[in-house]
Protein backbone atom coordinates (compact mmCIF):
# COMPACT_ATOMS: atom_id res chain seq x y z
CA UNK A 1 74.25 91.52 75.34
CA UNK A 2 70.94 89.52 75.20
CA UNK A 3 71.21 86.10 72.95
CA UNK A 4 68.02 84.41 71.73
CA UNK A 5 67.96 81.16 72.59
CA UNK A 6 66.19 80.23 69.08
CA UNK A 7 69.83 81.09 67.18
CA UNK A 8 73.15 80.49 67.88
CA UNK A 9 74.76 83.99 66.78
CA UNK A 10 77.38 85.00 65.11
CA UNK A 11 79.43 87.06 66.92
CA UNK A 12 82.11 89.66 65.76
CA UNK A 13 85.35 90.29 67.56
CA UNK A 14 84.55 93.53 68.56
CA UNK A 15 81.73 92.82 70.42
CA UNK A 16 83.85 90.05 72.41
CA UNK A 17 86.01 92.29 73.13
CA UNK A 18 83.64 95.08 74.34
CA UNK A 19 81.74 91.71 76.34
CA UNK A 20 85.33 90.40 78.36
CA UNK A 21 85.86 93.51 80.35
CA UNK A 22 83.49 92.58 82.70
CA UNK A 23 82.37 88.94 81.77
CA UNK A 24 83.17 86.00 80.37
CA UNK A 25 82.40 83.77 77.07
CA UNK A 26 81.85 80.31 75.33
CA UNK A 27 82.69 80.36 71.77
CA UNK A 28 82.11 77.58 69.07
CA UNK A 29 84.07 77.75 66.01
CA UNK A 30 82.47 78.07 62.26
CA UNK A 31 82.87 74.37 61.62
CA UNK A 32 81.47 73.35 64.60
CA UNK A 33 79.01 70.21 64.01
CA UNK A 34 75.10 70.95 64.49
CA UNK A 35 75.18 68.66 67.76
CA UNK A 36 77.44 71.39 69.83
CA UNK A 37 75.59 74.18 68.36
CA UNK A 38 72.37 72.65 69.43
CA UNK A 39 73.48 72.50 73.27
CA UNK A 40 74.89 75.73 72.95
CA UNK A 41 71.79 76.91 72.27
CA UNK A 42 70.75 74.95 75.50
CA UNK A 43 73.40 76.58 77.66
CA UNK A 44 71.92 80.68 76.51
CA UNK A 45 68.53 79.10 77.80
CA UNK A 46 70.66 77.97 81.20
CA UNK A 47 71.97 81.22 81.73
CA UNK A 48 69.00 83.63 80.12
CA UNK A 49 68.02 84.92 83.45
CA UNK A 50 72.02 84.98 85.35
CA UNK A 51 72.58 88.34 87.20
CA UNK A 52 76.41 88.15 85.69
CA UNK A 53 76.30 88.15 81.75
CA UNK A 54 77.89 85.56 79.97
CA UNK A 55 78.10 85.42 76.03
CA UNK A 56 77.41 82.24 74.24
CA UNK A 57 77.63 82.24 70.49
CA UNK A 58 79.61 81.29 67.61
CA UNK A 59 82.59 82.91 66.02
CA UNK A 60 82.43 85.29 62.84
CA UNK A 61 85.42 84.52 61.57
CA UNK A 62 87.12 81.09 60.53
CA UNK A 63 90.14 81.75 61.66
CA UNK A 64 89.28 84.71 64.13
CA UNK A 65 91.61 87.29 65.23
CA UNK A 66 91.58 90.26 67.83
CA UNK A 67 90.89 94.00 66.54
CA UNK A 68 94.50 94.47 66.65
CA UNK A 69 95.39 91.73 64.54
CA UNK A 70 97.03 89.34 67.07
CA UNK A 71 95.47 86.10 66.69
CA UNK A 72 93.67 84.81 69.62
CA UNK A 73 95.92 82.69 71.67
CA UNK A 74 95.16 79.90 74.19
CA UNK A 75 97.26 79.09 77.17
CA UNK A 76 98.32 75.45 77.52
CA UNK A 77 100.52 73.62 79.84
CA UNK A 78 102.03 77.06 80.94
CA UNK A 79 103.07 78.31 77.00
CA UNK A 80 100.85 80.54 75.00
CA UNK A 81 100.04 79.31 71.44
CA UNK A 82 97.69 80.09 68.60
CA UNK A 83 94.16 78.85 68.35
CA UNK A 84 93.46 76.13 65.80
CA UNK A 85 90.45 75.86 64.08
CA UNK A 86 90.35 72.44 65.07
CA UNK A 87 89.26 73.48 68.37
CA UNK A 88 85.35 72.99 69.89
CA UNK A 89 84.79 75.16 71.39
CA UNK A 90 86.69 78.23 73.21
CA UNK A 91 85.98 79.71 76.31
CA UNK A 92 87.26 83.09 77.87
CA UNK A 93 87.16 82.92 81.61
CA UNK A 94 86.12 85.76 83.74
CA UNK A 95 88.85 88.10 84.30
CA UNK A 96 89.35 89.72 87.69
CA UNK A 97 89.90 93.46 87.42
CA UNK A 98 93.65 94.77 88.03
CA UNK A 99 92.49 97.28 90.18
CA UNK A 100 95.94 97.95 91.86
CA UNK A 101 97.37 99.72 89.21
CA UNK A 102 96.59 103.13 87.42
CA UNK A 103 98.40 103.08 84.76
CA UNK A 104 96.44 100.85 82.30
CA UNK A 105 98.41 98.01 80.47
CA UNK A 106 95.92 96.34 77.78
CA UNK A 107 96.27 92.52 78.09
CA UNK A 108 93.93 90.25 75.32
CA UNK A 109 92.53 88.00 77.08
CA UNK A 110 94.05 84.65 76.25
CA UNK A 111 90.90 81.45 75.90
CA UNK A 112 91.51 77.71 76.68
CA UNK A 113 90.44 75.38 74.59
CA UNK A 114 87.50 72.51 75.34
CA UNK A 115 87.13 69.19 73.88
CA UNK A 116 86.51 67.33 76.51
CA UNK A 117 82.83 65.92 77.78
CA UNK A 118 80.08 67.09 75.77
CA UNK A 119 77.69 66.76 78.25
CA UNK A 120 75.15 69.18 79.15
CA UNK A 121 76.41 68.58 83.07
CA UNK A 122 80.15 68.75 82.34
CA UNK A 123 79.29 72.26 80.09
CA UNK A 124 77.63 73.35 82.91
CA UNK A 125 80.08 72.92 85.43
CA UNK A 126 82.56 73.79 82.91
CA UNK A 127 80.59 77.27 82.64
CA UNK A 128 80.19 77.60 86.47
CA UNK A 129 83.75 77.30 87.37
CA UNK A 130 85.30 79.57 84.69
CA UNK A 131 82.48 82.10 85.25
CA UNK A 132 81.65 82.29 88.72
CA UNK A 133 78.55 81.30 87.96
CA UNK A 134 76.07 78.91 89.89
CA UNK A 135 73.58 77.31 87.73
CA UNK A 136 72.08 73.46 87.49
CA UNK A 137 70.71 72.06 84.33
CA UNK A 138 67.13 73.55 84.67
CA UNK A 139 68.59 77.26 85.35
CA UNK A 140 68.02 77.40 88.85
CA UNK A 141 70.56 78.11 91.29
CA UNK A 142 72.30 74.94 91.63
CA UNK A 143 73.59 74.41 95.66
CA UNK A 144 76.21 76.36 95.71
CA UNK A 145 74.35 79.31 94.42
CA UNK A 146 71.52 78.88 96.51
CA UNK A 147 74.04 78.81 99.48
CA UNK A 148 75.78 82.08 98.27
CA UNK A 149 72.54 83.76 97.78
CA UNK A 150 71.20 83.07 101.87
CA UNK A 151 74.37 84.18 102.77
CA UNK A 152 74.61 87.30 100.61
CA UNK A 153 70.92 88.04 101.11
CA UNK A 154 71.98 87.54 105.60
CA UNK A 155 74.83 90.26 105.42
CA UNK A 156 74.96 92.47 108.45
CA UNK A 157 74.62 96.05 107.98
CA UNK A 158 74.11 99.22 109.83
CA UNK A 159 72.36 101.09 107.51
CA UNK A 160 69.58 98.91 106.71
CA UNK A 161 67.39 99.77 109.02
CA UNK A 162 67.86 96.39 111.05
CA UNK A 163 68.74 97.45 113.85
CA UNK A 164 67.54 100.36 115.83
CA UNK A 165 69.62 103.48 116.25
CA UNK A 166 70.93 103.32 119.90
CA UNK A 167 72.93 106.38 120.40
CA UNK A 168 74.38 110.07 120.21
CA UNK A 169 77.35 110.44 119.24
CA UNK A 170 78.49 112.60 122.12
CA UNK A 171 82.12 114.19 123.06
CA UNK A 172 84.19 112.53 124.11
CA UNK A 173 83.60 109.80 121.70
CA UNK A 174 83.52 111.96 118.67
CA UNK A 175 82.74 115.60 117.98
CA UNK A 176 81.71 116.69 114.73
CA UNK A 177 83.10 119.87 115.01
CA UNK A 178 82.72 121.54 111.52
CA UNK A 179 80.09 124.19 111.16
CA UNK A 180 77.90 122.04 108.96
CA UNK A 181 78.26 118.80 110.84
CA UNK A 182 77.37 120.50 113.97
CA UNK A 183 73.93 120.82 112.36
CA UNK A 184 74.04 117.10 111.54
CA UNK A 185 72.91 114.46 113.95
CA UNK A 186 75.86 111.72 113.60
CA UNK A 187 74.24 108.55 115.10
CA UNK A 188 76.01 105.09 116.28
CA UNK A 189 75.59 101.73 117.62
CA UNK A 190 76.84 99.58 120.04
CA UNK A 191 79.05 96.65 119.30
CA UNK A 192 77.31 93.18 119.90
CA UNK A 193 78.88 91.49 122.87
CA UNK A 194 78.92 87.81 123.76
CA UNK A 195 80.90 85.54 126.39
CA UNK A 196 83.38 83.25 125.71
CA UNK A 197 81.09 80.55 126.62
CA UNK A 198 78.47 81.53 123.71
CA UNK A 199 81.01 81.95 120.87
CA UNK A 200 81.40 78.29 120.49
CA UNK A 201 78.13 77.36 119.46
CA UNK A 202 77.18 80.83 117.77
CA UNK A 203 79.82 82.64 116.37
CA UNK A 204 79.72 80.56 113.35
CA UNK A 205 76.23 81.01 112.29
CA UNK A 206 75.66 83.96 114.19
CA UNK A 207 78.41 86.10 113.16
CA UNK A 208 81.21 85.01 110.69
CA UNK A 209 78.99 84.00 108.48
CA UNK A 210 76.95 87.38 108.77
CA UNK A 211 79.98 89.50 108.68
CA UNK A 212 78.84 91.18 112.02
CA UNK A 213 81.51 92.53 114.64
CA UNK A 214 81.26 91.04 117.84
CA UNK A 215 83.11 91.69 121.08
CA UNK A 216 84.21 88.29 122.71
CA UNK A 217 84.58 88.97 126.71
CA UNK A 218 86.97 87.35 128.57
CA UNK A 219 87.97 85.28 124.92
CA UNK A 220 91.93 85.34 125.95
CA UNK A 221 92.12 84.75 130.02
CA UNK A 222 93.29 81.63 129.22
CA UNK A 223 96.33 82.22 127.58
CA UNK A 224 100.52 82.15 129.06
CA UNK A 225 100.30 85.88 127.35
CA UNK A 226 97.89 87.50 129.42
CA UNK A 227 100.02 86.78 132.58
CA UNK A 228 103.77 86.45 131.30
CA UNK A 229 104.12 88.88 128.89
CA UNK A 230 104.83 92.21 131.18
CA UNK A 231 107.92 94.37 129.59
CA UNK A 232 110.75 92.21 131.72
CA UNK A 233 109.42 88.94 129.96
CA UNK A 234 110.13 90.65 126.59
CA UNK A 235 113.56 92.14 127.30
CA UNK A 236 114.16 88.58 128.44
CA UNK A 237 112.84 86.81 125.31
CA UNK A 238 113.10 89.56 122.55
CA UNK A 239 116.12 91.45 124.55
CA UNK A 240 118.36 93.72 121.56
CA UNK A 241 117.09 92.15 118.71
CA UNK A 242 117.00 94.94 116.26
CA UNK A 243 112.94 95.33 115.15
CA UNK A 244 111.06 97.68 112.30
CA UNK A 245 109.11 100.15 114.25
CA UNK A 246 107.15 103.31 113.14
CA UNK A 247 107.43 106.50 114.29
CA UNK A 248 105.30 109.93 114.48
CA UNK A 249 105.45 113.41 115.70
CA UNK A 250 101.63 113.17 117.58
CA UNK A 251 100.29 109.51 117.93
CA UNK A 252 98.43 109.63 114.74
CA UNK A 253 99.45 107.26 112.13
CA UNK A 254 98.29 107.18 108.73
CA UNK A 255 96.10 110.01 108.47
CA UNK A 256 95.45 112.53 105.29
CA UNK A 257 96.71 115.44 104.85
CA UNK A 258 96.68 118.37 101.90
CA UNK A 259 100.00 117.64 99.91
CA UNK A 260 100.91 121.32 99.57
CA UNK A 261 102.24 120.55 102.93
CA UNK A 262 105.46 118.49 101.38
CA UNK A 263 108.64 120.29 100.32
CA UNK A 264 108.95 118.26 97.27
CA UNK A 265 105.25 119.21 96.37
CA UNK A 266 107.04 121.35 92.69
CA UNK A 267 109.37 118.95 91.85
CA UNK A 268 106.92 115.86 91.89
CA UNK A 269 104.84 115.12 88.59
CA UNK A 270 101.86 113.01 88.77
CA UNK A 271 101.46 111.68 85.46
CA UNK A 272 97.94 112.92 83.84
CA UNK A 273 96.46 109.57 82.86
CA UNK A 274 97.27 108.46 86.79
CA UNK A 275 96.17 111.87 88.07
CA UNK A 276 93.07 111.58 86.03
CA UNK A 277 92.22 108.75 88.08
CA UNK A 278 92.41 110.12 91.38
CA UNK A 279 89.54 111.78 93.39
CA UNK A 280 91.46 113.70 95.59
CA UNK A 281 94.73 114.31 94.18
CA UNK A 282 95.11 117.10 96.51
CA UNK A 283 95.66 114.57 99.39
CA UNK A 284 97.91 112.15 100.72
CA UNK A 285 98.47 109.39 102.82
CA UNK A 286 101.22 110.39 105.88
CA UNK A 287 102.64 106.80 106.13
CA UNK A 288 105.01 106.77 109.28
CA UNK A 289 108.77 107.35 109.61
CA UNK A 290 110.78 103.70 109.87
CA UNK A 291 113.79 102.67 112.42
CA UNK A 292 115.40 99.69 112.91
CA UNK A 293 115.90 99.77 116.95
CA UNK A 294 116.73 97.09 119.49
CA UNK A 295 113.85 95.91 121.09
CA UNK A 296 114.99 97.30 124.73
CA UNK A 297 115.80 100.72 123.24
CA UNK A 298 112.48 101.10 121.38
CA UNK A 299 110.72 99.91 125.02
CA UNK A 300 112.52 102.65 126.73
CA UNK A 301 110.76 104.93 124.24
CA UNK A 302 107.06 103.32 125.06
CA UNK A 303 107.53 103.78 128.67
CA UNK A 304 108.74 107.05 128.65
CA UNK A 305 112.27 105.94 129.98
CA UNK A 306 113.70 107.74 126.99
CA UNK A 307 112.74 111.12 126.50
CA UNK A 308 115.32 112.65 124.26
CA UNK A 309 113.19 111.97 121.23
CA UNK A 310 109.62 113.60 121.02
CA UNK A 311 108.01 111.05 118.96
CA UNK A 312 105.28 108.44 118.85
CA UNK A 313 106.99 104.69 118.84
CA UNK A 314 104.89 101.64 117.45
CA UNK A 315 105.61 98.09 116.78
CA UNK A 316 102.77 97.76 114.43
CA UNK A 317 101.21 94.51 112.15
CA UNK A 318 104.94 92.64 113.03
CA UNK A 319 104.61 88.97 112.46
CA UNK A 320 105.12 87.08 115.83
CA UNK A 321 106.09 83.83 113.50
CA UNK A 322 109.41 85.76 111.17
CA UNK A 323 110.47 88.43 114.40
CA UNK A 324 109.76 86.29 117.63
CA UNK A 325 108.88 82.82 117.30
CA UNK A 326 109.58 82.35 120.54
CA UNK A 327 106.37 84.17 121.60
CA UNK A 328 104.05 81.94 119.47
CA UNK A 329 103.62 79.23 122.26
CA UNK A 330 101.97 81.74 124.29
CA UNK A 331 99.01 82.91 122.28
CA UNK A 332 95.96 80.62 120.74
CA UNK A 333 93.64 80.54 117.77
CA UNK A 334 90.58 80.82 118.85
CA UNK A 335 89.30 77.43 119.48
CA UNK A 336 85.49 77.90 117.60
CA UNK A 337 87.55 78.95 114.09
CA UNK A 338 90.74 76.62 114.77
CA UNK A 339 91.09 73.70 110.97
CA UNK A 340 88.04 76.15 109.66
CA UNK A 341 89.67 79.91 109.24
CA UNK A 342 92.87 79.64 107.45
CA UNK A 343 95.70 81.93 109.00
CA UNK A 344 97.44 84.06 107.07
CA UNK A 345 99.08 86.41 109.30
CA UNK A 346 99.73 86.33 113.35
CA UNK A 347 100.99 89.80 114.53
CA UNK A 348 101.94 92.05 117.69
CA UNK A 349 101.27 95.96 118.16
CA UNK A 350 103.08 97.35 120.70
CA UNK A 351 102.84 101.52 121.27
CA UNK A 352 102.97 103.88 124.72
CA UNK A 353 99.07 103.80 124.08
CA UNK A 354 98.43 106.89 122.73
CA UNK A 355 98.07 106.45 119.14
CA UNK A 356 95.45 106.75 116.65
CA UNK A 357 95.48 104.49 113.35
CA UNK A 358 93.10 106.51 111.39
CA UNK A 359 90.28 104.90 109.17
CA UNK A 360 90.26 102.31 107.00
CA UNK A 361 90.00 98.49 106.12
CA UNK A 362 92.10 95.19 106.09
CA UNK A 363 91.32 92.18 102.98
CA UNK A 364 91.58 89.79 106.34
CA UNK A 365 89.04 88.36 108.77
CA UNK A 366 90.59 90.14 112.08
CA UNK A 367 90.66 88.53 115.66
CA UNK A 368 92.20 91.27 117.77
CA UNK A 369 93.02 90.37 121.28
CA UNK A 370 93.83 92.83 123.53
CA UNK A 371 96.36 92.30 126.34
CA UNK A 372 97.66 95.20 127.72
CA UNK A 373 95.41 99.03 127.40
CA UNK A 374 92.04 99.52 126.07
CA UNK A 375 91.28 100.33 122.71
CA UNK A 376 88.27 102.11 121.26
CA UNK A 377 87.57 101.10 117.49
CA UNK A 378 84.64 103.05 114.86
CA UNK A 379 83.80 100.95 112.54
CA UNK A 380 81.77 101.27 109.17
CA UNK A 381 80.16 98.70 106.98
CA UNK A 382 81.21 97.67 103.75
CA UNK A 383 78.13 97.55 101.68
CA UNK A 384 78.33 101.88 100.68
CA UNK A 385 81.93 102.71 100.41
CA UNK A 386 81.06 106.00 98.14
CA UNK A 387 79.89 106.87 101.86
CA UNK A 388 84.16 106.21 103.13
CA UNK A 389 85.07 107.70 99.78
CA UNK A 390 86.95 104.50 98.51
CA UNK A 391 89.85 105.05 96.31
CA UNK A 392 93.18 105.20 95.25
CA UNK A 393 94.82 108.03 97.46
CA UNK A 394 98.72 109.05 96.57
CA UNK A 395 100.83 108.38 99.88
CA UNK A 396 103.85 110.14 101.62
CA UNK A 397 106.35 108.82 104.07
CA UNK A 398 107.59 110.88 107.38
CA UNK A 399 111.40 110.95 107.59
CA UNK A 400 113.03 111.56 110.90
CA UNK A 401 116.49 113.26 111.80
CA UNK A 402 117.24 111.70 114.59
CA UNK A 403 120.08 114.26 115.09
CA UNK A 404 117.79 117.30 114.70
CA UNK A 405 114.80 115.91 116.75
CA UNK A 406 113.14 116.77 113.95
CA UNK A 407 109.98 115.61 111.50
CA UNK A 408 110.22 116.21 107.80
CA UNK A 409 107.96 116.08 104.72
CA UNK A 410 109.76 115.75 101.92
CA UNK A 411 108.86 112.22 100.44
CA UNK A 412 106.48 111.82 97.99
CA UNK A 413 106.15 108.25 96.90
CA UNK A 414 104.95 106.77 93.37
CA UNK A 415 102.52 104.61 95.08
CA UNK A 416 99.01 104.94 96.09
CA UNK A 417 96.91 103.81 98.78
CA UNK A 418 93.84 101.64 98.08
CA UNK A 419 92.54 100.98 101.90
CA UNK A 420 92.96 104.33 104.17
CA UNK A 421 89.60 106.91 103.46
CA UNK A 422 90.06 110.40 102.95
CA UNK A 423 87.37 111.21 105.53
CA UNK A 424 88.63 112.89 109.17
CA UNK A 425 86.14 111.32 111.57
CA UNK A 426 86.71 113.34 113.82
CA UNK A 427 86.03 116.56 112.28
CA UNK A 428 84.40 115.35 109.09
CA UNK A 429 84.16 118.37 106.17
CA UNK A 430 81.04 117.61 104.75
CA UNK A 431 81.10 120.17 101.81
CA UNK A 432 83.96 117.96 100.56
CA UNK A 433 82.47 114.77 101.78
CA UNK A 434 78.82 115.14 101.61
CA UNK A 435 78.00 111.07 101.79
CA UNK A 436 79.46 110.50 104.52
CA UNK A 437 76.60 111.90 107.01
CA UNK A 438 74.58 108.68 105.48
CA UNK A 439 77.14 106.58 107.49
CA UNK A 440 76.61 104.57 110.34
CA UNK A 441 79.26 103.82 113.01
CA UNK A 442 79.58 101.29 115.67
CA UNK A 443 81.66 102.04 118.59
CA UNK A 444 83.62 98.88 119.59
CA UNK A 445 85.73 99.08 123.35
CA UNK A 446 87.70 96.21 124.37
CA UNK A 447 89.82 95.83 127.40
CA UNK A 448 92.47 93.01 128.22
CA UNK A 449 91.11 89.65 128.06
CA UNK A 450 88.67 90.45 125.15
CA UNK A 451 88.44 89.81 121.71
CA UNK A 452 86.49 91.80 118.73
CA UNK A 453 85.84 89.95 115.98
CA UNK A 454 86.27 92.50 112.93
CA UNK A 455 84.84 90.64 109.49
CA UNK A 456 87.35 91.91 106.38
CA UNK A 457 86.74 95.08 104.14
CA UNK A 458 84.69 96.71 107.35
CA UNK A 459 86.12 99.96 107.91
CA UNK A 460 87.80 101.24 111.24
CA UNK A 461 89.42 103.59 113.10
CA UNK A 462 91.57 102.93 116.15
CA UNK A 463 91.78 104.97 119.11
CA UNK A 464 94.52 103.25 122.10
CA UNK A 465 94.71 103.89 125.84
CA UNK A 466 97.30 103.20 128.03
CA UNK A 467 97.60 100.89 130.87
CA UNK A 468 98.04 102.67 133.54
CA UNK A 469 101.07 100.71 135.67
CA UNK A 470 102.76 99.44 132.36
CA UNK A 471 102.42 102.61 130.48
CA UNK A 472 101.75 100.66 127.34
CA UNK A 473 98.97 99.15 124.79
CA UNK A 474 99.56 95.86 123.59
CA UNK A 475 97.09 93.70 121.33
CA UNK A 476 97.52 90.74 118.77
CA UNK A 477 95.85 90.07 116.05
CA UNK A 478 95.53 87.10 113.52
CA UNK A 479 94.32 87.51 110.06
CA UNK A 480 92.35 85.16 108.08
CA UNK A 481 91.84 84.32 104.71
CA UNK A 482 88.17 86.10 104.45
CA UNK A 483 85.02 84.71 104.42
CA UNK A 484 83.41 87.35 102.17
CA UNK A 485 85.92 89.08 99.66
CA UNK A 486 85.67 92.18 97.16
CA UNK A 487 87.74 93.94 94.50
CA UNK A 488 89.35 97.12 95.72
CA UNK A 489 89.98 99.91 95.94
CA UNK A 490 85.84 99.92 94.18
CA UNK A 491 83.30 102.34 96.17
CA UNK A 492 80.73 100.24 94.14
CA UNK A 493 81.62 96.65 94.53
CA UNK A 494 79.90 94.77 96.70
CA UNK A 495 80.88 91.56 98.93
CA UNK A 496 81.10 88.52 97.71
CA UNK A 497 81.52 84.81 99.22
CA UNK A 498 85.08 83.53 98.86
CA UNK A 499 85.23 80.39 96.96
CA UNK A 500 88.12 79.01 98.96
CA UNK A 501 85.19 77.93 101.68
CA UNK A 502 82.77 76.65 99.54
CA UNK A 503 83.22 73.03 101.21
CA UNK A 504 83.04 74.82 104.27
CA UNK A 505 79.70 76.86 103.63
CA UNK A 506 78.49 73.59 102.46
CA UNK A 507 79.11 71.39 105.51
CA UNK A 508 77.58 74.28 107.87
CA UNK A 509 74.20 75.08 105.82
């Protein structure tokens, strides 16, 4: 909604309704004195030109109340309570989408009141923190938005036309193998590769804050891991500790499948205002079957010792800290992000090597560190996810009889994924997913001792190899709170910078 800045209107109910789906407001009430009307007035000149919408105005109503008939109600010191009309001036902070759920549960939105500092600085700020918004007092991008906009306007991407095209995609990498991709032309690029000597005075700049993959060589030589942790070291720290592993019938984890594959397929009701929702409620996810194993039995299974059970073992995303603490004093933040990144998860993936985790995206900034194996990673950009087909996806779970030998699927679960895509890589159908020939892959190898920086929301796909003597793959990874954030699962949303490093973006630019 466009306000002229030569009135202060009145605005109904409705249309502040309509307005707080996607934005945010500042409100005066009817007896508001002509002073705060006139700097209202100043603030829709402020913000005429924002890209995000913000409503400034004055309510219709003396005593307003939603469409409903619930009064409007304000949230202080933790209790919800009704507005009074003794109250300057309301504002209605932007909401962040609940995008996690499909089954829609209408909240009101609930204002705070303001009577603090009239100022036209402290409305300003006021406005900027409860709107994301990044103005100064003469409607320019104050320095925080000026900062968000070089780094938003610096983004990496592969399909900008940046970077020149370097490659075929060639077997055995992929192979498009469908009639119509065989008449495409699926082109890729190289991951960036620096030295461990270069990362400490240009990852920063160069990468993180570019959210651009980048292969660190020899990033981990350095650490007790890379010589100590052979399989006798574990049995010897981790010994019959009983851990959560995953399990599959042929290496691939995660992947989608058509659901009419699942026993339970006629007994399972989607309900139609989820179902309605879904873009491919066809599909599934195939999460993996679970055991609970001590450590030395599920190692037998990795290298091949055991071979009563036909299955694909993996010790996947486990947290080092909560399962083997004792491990932690052999592995190192990287010393270039160490007091700047802040760690939100340190984990261990452990297989016999020949798995594939099949595409999609983590909310973290991603250090993986390989140790043990090679790995070969495709990843995707974030900036076009209608290209990954973004979106809820309903999931199944594996079960295994361990007395049969035997995979079953007959578990469909009430929950949906929101990170894995419904595109095979590998042999892509392009009738179903036509976008997807628009996107541009990198191909990412790292071997032990390296590192690949993998920026959050950037898709992947991960192929392992074995090392050959050990008969294993073994990585760690550490997650970070991200740099650049987005709502998902949205095919349209783009990234964003992360407030939680504003102090940091500031002390670097």
């Amino acid at each position: 909604m466009t306000i002229s800045a030569n009135d202060l209107q009145a605005i109904s109910i409705i249309q502040i309704e309509q307005h707080l789906q996607d934005g945010c407001a500042i409100m005066a009430n009817q007896e508001s004195d002509p002073v705060v009307i006139a700097k209202l007035k100043t603030l829709i000149r402020i913000y005429a030109n924002d890209d995000r919408t913000i409503l400034i105005g004055q309510f219709n109503q003396v005593v307003p109340v939603w469409s409903n008939g619930d009064p409007i109600k304000y949230q202080i010191n933790g209790n919800l309570v009704n507005q009074s009309n003794k109250t300057l001036l309301t504002i209605f902070p932007k909401r962040m989408k609940d995008r996690t759920c499909l089954i829609a549960l209408h909240q009101l939105p609930v204002g705070e009141r303001y009577s603090g500092d009239q100022g036209m600085q402290a409305l300003v700020d006021l406005i900027n923190n409860k709107c994301q918004l990044y103005r100064s007092l003469n409607g320019n991008l104050n320095r925080i938005g000026m900062r968000r906009k070089s780094l938003l306007d610096n983004l990496h991407a592969t399909s900008d036309g940046s970077t020149n095209l370097k490659h075929e995609i060639n077997e055995p990498v992929h192979q498009l193998n469908s009639d119509i991709a065989n008449n495409t032309r699926l082109l890729y690029r190289e991951c960036k590769i620096i030295q461990n000597t270069d990362a400490t005075t240009d990852f920063i700049t160069s990468f993180l804050l570019k959210s651009q993959p980048v292969i660190i060589k020899n990033a981990i030589n350095d650490w007790p891991a890379r010589t100590k942790w052979n399989n006798q070291y574990f049995k010897s720290k981790i010994g019959n500790k009983r851990i959560h592993i995953k399990l599959t019938e042929n290496g691939e984890f995660e992947g989608c499948e058509s659901v009419t594959n699942w026993k339970s397929k006629q007994n399972f009701m989607i309900p139609q205002a989820v179902r309605q929702q879904l873009q491919f409620d066809d599909l599934v996810v195939v999460r993996p079957a679970t055991a609970d194993l001590p450590f030395t039995e599920f190692l037998q299974f990795v290298t091949g010792e055991n071979t009563t059970h036909q299955f694909s073992a993996y010790l996947e995303y486990t947290s080092i800290k909560d399962y083997m603490p004792n491990l932690t004093e052999d592995v190192k933040e990287m010393p270039f992000i160490r007091n700047i990144l802040d760690l939100k998860h340190l984990n261990i993936w452990l297989s016999d090597g020949n798995t594939l985790g099949k595409l999609h995206f983590d909310p973290y900034d991603n250090f993986l560190c390989q140790l043990s194996g090679k790995k070969r990673l495709t990843l995707f950009d974030p900036h076009d996810n209608t290209r990954l087909y973004e979106g809820h996806i309903p999931e199944a779970m594996l079960e295994y009889e361990w007395g049969e030998k035997k995979f079953h699927r007959r578990k469909l679960l009430e929950s949906t994924s929101m990170v894995m895509s419904p595109v095979d890589i590998l042999k892509p159908n392009l009738k179903r997913f036509p976008k997807f020939v628009k996107a541009v892959p990198y191909i990412c190898e790292i071997s032990p001792g390296d590192v690949l920086f993998m920026p959050a929301f950037w898709w992947h796909e991960v192929q392992s190899f074995p090392d050959e003597k050990e008969r294993r793959n073994l990585a760690v990874n550490f997650w970070y709170e991200p740099v650049f954030t987005k709502e998902f699962p949205c095919p349209t949303c783009k990234l964003d910078t992360n407030p939680f490093y504003y102090k940091f973006f500031d002390s670097v630019l």
